[in-house]
N, C-alpha and C. Protein backbone atom coordinates (compact mmCIF):
# COMPACT_ATOMS: atom_id res chain seq x y z
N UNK A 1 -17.69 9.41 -11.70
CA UNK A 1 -17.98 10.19 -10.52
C UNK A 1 -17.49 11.60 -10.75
N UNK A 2 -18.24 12.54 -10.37
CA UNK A 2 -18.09 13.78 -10.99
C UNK A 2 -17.64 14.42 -9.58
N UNK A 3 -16.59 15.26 -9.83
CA UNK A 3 -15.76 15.93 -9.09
C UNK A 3 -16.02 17.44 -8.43
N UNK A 4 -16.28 17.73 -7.75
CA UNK A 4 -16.28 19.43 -7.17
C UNK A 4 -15.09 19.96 -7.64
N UNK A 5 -14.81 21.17 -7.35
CA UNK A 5 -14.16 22.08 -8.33
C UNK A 5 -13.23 22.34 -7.17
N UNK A 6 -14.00 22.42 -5.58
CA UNK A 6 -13.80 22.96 -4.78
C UNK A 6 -14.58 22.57 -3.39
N UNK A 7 -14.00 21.65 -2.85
CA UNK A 7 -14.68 21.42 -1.32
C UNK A 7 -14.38 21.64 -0.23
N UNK A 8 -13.80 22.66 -0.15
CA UNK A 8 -13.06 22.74 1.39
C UNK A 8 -12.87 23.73 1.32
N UNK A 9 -13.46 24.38 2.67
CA UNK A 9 -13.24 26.03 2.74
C UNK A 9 -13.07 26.68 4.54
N UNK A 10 -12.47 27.64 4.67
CA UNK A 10 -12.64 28.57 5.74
C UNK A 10 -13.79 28.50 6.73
N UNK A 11 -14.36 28.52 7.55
CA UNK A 11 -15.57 28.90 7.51
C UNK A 11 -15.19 30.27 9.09
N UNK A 12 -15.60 31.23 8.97
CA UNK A 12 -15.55 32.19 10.34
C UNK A 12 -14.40 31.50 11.05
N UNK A 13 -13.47 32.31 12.03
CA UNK A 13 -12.33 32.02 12.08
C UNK A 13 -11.36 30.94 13.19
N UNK A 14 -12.55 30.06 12.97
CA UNK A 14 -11.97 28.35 14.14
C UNK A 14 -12.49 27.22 13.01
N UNK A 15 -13.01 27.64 11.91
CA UNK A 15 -13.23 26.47 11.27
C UNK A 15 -13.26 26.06 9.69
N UNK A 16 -12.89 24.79 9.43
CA UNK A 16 -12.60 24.22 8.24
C UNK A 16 -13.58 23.67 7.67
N UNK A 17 -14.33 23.75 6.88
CA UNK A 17 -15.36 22.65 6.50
C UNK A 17 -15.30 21.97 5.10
N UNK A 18 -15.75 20.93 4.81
CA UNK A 18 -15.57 19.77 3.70
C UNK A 18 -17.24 19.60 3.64
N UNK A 19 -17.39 19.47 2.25
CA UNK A 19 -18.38 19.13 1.61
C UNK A 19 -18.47 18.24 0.42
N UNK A 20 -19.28 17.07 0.13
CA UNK A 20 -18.67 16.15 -1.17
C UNK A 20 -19.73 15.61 -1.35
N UNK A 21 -20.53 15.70 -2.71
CA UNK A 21 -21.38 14.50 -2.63
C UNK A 21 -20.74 13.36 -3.22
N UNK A 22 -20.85 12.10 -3.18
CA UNK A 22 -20.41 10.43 -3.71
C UNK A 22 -21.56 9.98 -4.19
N UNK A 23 -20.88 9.57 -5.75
CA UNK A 23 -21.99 8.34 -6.34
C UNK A 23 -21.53 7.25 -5.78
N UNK A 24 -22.36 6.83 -4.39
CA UNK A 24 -21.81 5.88 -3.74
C UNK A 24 -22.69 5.78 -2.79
N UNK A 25 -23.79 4.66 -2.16
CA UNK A 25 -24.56 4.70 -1.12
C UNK A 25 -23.80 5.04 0.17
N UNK A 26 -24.71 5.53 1.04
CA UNK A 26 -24.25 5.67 2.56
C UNK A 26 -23.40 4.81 3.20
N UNK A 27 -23.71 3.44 3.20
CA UNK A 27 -23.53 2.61 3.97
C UNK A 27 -21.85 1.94 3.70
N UNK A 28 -21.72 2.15 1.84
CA UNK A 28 -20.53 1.92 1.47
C UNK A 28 -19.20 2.83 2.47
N UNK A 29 -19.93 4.33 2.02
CA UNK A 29 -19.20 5.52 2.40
C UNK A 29 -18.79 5.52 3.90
N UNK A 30 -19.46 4.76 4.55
CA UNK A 30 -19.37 4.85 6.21
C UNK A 30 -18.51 3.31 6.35
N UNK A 31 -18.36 2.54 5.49
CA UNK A 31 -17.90 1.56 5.78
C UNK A 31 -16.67 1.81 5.09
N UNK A 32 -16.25 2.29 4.29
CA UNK A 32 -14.63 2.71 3.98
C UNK A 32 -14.21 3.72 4.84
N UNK A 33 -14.50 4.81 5.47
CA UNK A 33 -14.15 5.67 6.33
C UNK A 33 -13.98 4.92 7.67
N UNK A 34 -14.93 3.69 8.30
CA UNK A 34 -14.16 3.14 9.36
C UNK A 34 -13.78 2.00 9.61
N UNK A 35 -13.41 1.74 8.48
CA UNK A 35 -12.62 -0.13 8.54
C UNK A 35 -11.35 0.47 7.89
N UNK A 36 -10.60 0.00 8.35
CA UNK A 36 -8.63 0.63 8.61
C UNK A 36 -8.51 -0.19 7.31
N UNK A 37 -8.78 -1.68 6.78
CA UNK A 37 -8.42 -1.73 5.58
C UNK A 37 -8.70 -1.35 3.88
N UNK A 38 -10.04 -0.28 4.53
CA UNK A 38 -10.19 0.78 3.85
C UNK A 38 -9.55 2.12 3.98
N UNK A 39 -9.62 2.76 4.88
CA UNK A 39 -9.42 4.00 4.92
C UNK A 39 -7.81 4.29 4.65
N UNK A 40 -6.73 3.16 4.88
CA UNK A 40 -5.52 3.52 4.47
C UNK A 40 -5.10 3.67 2.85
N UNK A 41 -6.37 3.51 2.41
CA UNK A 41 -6.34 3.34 0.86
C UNK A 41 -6.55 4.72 0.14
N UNK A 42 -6.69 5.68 1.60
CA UNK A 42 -7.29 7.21 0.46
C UNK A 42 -6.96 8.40 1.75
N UNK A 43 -6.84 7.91 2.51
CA UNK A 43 -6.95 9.24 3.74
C UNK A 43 -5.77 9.82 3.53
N UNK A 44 -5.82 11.04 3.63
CA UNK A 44 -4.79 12.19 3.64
C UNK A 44 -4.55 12.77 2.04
N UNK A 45 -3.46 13.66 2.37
CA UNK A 45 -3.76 14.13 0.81
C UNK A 45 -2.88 13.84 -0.27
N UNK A 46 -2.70 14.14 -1.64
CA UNK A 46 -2.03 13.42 -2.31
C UNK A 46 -0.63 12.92 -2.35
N UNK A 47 -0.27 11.86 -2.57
CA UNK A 47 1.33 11.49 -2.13
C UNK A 47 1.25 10.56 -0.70
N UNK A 48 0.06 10.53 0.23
CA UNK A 48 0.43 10.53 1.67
C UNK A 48 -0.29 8.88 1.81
N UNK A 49 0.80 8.32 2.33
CA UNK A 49 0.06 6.91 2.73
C UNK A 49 -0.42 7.18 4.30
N UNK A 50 -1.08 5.91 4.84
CA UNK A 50 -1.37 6.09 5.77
C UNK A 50 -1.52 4.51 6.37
N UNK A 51 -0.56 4.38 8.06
CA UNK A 51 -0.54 3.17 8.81
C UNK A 51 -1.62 3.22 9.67
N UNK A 52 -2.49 1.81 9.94
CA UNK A 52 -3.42 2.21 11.33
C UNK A 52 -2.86 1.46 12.35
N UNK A 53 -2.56 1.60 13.71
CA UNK A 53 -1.74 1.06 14.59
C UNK A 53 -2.92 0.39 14.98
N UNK A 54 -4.29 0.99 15.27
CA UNK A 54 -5.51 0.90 16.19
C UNK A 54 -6.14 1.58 16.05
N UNK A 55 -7.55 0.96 15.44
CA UNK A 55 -8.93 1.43 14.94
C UNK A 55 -9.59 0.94 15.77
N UNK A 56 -10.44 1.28 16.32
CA UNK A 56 -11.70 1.49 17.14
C UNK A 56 -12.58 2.34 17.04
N UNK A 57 -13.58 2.45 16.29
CA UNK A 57 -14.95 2.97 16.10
C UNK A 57 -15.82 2.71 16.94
N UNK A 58 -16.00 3.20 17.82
CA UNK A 58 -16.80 3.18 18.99
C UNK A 58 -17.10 4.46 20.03
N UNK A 59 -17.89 5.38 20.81
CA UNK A 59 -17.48 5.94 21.83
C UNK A 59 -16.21 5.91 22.72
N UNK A 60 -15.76 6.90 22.80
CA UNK A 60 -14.48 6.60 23.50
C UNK A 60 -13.09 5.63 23.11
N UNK A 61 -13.52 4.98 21.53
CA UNK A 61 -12.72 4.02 20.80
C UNK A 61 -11.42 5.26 20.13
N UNK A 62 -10.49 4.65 20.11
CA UNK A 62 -8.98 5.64 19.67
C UNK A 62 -8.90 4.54 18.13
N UNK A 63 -8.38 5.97 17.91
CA UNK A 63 -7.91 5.38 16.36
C UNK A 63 -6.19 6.23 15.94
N UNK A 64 -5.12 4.96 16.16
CA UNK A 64 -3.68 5.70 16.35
C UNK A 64 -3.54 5.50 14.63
N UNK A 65 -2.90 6.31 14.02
CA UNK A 65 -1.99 6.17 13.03
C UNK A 65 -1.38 7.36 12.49
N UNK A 66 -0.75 6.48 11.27
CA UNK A 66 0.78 7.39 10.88
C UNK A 66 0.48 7.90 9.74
N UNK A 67 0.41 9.47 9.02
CA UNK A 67 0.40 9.72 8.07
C UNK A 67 1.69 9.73 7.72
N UNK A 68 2.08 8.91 6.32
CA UNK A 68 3.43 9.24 5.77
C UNK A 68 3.09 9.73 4.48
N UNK A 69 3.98 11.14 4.64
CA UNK A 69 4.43 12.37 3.77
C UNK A 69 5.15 11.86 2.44
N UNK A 70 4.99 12.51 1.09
CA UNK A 70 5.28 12.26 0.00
C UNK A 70 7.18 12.62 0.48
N UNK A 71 7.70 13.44 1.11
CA UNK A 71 9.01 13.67 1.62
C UNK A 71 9.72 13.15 2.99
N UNK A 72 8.92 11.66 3.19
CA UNK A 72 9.46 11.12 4.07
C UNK A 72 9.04 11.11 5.35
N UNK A 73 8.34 12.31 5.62
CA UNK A 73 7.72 12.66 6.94
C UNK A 73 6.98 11.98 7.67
N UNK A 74 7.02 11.37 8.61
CA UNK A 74 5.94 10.55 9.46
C UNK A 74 5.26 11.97 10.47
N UNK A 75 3.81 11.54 10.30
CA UNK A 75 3.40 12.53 11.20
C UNK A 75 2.08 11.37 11.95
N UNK A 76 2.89 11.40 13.01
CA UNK A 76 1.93 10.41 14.22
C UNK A 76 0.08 11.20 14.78
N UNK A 77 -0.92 10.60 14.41
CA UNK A 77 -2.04 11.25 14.96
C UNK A 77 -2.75 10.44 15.60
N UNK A 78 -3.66 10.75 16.38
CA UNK A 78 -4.89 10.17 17.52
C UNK A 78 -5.89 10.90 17.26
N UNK A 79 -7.23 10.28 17.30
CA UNK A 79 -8.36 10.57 17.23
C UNK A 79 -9.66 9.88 18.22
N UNK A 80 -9.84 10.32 18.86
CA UNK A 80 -10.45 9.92 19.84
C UNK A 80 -12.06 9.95 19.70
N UNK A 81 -12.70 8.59 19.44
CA UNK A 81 -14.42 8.64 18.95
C UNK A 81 -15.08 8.76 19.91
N UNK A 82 -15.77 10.22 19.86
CA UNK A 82 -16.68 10.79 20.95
C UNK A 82 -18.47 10.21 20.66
N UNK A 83 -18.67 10.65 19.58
CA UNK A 83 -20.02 9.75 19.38
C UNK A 83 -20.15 8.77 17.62
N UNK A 84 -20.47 7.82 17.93
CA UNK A 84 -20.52 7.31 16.63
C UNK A 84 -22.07 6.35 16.79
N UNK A 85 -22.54 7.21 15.45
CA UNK A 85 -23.93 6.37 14.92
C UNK A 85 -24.09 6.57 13.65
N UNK A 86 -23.98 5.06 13.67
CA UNK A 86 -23.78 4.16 12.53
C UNK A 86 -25.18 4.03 11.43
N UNK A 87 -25.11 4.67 10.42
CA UNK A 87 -23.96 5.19 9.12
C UNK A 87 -24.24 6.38 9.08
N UNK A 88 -24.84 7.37 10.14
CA UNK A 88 -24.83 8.45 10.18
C UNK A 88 -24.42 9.72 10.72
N UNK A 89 -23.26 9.36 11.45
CA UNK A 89 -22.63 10.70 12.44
C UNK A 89 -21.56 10.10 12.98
N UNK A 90 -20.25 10.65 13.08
CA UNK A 90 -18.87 10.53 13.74
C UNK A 90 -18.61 11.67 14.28
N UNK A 91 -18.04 12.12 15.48
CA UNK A 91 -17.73 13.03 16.20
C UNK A 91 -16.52 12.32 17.14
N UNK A 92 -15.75 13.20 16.80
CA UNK A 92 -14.01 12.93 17.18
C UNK A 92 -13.45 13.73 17.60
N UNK A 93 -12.29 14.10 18.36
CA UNK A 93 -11.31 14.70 18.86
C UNK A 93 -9.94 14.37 18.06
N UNK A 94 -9.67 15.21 17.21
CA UNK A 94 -7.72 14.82 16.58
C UNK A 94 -7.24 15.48 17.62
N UNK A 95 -6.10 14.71 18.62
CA UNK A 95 -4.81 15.09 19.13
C UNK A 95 -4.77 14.37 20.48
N UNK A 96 -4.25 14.61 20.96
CA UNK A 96 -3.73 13.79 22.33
C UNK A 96 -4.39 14.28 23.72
N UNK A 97 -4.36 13.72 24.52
CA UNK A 97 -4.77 14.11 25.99
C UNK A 97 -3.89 14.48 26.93
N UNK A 98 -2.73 14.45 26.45
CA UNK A 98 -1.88 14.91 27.38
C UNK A 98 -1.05 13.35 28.27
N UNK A 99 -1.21 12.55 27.55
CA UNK A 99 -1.22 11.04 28.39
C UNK A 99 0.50 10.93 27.77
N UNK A 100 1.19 10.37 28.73
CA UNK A 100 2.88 10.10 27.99
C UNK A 100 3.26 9.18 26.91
N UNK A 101 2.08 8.37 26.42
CA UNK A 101 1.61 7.75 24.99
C UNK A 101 1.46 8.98 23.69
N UNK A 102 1.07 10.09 24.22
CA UNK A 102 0.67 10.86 23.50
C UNK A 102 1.92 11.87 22.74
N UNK A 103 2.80 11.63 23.52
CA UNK A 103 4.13 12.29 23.31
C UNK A 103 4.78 11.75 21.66
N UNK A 104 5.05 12.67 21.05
CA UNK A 104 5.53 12.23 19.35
C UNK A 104 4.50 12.31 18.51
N UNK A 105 2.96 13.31 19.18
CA UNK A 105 1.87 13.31 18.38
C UNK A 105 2.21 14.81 17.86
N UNK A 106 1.61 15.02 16.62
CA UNK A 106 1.44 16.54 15.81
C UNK A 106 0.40 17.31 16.96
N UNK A 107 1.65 18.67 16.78
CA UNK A 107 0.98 19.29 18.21
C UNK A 107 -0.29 19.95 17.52
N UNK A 108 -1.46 19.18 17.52
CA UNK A 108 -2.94 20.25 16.91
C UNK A 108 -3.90 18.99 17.85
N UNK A 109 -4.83 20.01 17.92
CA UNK A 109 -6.01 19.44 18.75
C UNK A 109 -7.65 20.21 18.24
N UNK A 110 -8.28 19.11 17.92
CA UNK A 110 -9.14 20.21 17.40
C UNK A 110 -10.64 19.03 17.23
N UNK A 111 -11.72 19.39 17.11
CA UNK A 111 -13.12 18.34 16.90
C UNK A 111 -13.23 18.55 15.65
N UNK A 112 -13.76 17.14 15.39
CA UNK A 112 -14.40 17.09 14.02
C UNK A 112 -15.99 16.60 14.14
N UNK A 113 -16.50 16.83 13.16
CA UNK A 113 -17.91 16.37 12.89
C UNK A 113 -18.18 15.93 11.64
N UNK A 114 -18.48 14.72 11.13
CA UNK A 114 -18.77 14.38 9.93
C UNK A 114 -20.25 13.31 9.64
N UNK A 115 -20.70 13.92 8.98
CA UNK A 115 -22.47 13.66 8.73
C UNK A 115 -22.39 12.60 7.28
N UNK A 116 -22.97 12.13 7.09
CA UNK A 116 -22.96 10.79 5.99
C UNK A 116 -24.70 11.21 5.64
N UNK A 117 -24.94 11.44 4.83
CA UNK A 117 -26.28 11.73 4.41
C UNK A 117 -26.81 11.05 3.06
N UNK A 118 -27.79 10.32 2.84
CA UNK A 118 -28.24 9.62 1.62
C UNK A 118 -29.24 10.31 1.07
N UNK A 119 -28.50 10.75 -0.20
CA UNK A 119 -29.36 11.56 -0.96
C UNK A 119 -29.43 10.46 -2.21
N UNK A 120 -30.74 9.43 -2.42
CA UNK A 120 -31.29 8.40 -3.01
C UNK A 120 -29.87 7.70 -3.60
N UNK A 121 -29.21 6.90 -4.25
CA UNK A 121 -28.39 6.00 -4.21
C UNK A 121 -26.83 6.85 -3.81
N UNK A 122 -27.29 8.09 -3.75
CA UNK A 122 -25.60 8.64 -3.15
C UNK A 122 -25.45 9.34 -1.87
N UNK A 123 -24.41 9.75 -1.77
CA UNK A 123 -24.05 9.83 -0.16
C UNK A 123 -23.51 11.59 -0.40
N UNK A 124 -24.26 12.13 0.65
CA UNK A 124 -23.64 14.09 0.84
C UNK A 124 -22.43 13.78 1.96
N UNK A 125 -21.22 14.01 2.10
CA UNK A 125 -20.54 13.91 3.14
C UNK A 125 -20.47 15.56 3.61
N UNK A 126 -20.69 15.97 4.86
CA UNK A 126 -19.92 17.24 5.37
C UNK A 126 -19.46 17.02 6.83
N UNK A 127 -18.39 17.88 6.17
CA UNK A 127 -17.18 17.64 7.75
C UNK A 127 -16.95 19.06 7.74
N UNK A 128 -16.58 18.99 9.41
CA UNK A 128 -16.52 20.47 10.01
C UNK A 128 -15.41 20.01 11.00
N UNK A 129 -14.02 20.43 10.84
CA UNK A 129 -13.11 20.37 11.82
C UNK A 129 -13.28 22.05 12.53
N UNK A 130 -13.42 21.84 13.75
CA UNK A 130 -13.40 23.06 15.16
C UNK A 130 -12.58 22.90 15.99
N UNK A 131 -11.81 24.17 15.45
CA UNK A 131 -10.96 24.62 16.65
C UNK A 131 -10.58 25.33 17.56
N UNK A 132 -10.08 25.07 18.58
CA UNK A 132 -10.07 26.10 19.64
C UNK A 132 -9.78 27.57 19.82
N UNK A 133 -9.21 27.91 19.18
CA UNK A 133 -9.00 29.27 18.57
C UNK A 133 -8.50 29.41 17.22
N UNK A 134 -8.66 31.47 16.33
CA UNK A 134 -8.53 31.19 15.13
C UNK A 134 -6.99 31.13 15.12
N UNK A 135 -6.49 31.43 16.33
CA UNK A 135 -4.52 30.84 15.83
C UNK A 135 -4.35 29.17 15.77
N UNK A 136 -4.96 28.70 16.57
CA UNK A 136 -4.90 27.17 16.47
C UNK A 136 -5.35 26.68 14.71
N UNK A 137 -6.66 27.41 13.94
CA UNK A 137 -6.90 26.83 13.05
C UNK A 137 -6.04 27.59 12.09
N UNK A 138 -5.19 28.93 12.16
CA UNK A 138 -4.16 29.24 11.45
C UNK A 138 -3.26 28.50 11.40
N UNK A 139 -2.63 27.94 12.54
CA UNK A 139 -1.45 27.27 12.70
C UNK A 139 -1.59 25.72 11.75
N UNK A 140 -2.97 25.11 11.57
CA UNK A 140 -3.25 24.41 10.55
C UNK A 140 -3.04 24.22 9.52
N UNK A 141 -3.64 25.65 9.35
CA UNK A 141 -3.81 26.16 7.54
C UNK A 141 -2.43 26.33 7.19
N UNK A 142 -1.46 26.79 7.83
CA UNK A 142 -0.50 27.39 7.09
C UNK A 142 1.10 26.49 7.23
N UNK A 143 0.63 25.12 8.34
CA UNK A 143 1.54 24.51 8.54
C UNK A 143 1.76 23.33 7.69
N UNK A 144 0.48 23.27 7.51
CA UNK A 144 0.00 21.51 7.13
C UNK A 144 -0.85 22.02 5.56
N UNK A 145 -1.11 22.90 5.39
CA UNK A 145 -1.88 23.04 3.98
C UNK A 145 -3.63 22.57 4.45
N UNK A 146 -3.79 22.64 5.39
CA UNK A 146 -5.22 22.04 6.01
C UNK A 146 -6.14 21.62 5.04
N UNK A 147 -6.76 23.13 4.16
CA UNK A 147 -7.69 23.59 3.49
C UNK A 147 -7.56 22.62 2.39
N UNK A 148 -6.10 22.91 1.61
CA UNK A 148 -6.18 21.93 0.31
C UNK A 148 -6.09 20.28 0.59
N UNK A 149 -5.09 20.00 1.71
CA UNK A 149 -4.81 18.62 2.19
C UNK A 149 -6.38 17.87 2.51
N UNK A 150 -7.72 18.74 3.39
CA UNK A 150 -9.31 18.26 3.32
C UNK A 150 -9.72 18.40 1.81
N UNK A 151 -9.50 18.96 0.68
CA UNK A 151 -9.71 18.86 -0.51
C UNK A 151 -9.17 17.53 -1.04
N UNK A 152 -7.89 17.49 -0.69
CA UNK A 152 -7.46 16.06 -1.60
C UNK A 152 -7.90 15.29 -0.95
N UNK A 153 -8.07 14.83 0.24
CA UNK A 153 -8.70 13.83 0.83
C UNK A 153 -9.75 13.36 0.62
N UNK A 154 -10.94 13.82 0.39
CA UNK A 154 -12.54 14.01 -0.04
C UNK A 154 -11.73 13.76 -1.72
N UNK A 155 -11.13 14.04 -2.62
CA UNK A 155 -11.02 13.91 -3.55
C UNK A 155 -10.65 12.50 -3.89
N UNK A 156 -9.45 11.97 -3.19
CA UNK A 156 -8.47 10.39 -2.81
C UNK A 156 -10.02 9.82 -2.33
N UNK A 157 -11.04 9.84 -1.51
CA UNK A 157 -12.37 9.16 -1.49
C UNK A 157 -13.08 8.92 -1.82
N UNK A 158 -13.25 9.85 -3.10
CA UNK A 158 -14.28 9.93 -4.33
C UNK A 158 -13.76 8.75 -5.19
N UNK A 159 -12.14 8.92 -5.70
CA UNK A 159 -11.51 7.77 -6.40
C UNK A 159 -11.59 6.56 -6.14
N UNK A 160 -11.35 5.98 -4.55
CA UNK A 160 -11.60 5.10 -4.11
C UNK A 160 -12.80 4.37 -3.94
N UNK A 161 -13.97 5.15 -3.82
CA UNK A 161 -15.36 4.93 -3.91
C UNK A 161 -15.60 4.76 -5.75
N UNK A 162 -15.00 5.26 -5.97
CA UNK A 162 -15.95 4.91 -7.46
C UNK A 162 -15.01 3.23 -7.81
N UNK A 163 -13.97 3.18 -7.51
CA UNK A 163 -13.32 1.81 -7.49
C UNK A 163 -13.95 -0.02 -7.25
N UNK A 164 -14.39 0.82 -5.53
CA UNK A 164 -15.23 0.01 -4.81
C UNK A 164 -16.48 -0.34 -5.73
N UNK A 165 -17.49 0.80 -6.31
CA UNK A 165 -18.86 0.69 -6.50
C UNK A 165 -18.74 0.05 -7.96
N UNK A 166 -17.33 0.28 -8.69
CA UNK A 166 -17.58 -0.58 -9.90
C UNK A 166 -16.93 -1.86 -10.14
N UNK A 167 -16.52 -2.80 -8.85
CA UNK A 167 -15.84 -4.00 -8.56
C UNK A 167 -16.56 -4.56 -8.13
């Protein structure tokens, strides 16, 4: 599986975007991104495991878990599934609602959009995290490594996918 050089970039100043193609059909690619005993196998970026408390892929379905940091760090997130069609579109909310459950979450709030596209036995992924303002998506970039951390991630998925497709 051949690697981009470079998938994750800036885009005008509220947004992040990810781009990847996978030698890997659609249907695989959409089915490791939302079954929790996949996705803890690659999400986040290098070094970073990841717990799912509660996966729900659905409208309005929450998905709680814990990224843990190569330095120990637990960083608690929520994602809230605004539209999902299946194997072709996820639209989410990362961060909390303000609910007293929500308390001990990483203070960022922001939409994502991610498209699953079959280009003949492989899959185009692009994701577009939007945020509410360009200090909100600064406070990203410069807290959390945003830009490179959506690079390794899409990268940790490529690995994992080529795993899957040759087992």
């Amino acid at each position: 599986m051949a690697a981009e050089s470079r998938n994750a970039a800036l885009v005008g100043d509220r947004e992040i975007r990810g781009m990847r193609v996978f030698d890997a059909p659609r249907e695989l690619v959409w089915k490791v991104w939302t079954e929790p005993e996949h996705i803890g196998e690659w999400w986040g970026p290098n070094g970073f495991t990841t717990t799912t408390h509660k996966m729900e892929v659905k409208a309005d379905g929450i998905w709680r878990f814990v990224m843990h940091g190569p330095d120990g760090r637990d960083y608690q997130n929520k994602i809230t599934f605004i539209e999902v069609v299946k194997p072709e579109r996820l639209v989410y909310k990362h961060g909390g609602s303000g609910e007293k459950e929500d308390r001990g979450l990483e203070p960022v709030s922001f939409h994502v959009t991610v498209i699953f596209t079959a280009e003949g036995g492989k899959t185009r992924l692009d994701m577009r995290s939007v945020f509410p303002s360009a200090k909100a998506r600064d406070y990203v970039v410069e807290s959390y490594g945003a830009v490179e951390g959506m690079h390794q991630t899409l990268a940790r998925l490529g690995e994992y996918l080529a795993k899957e497709v040759s087992s």
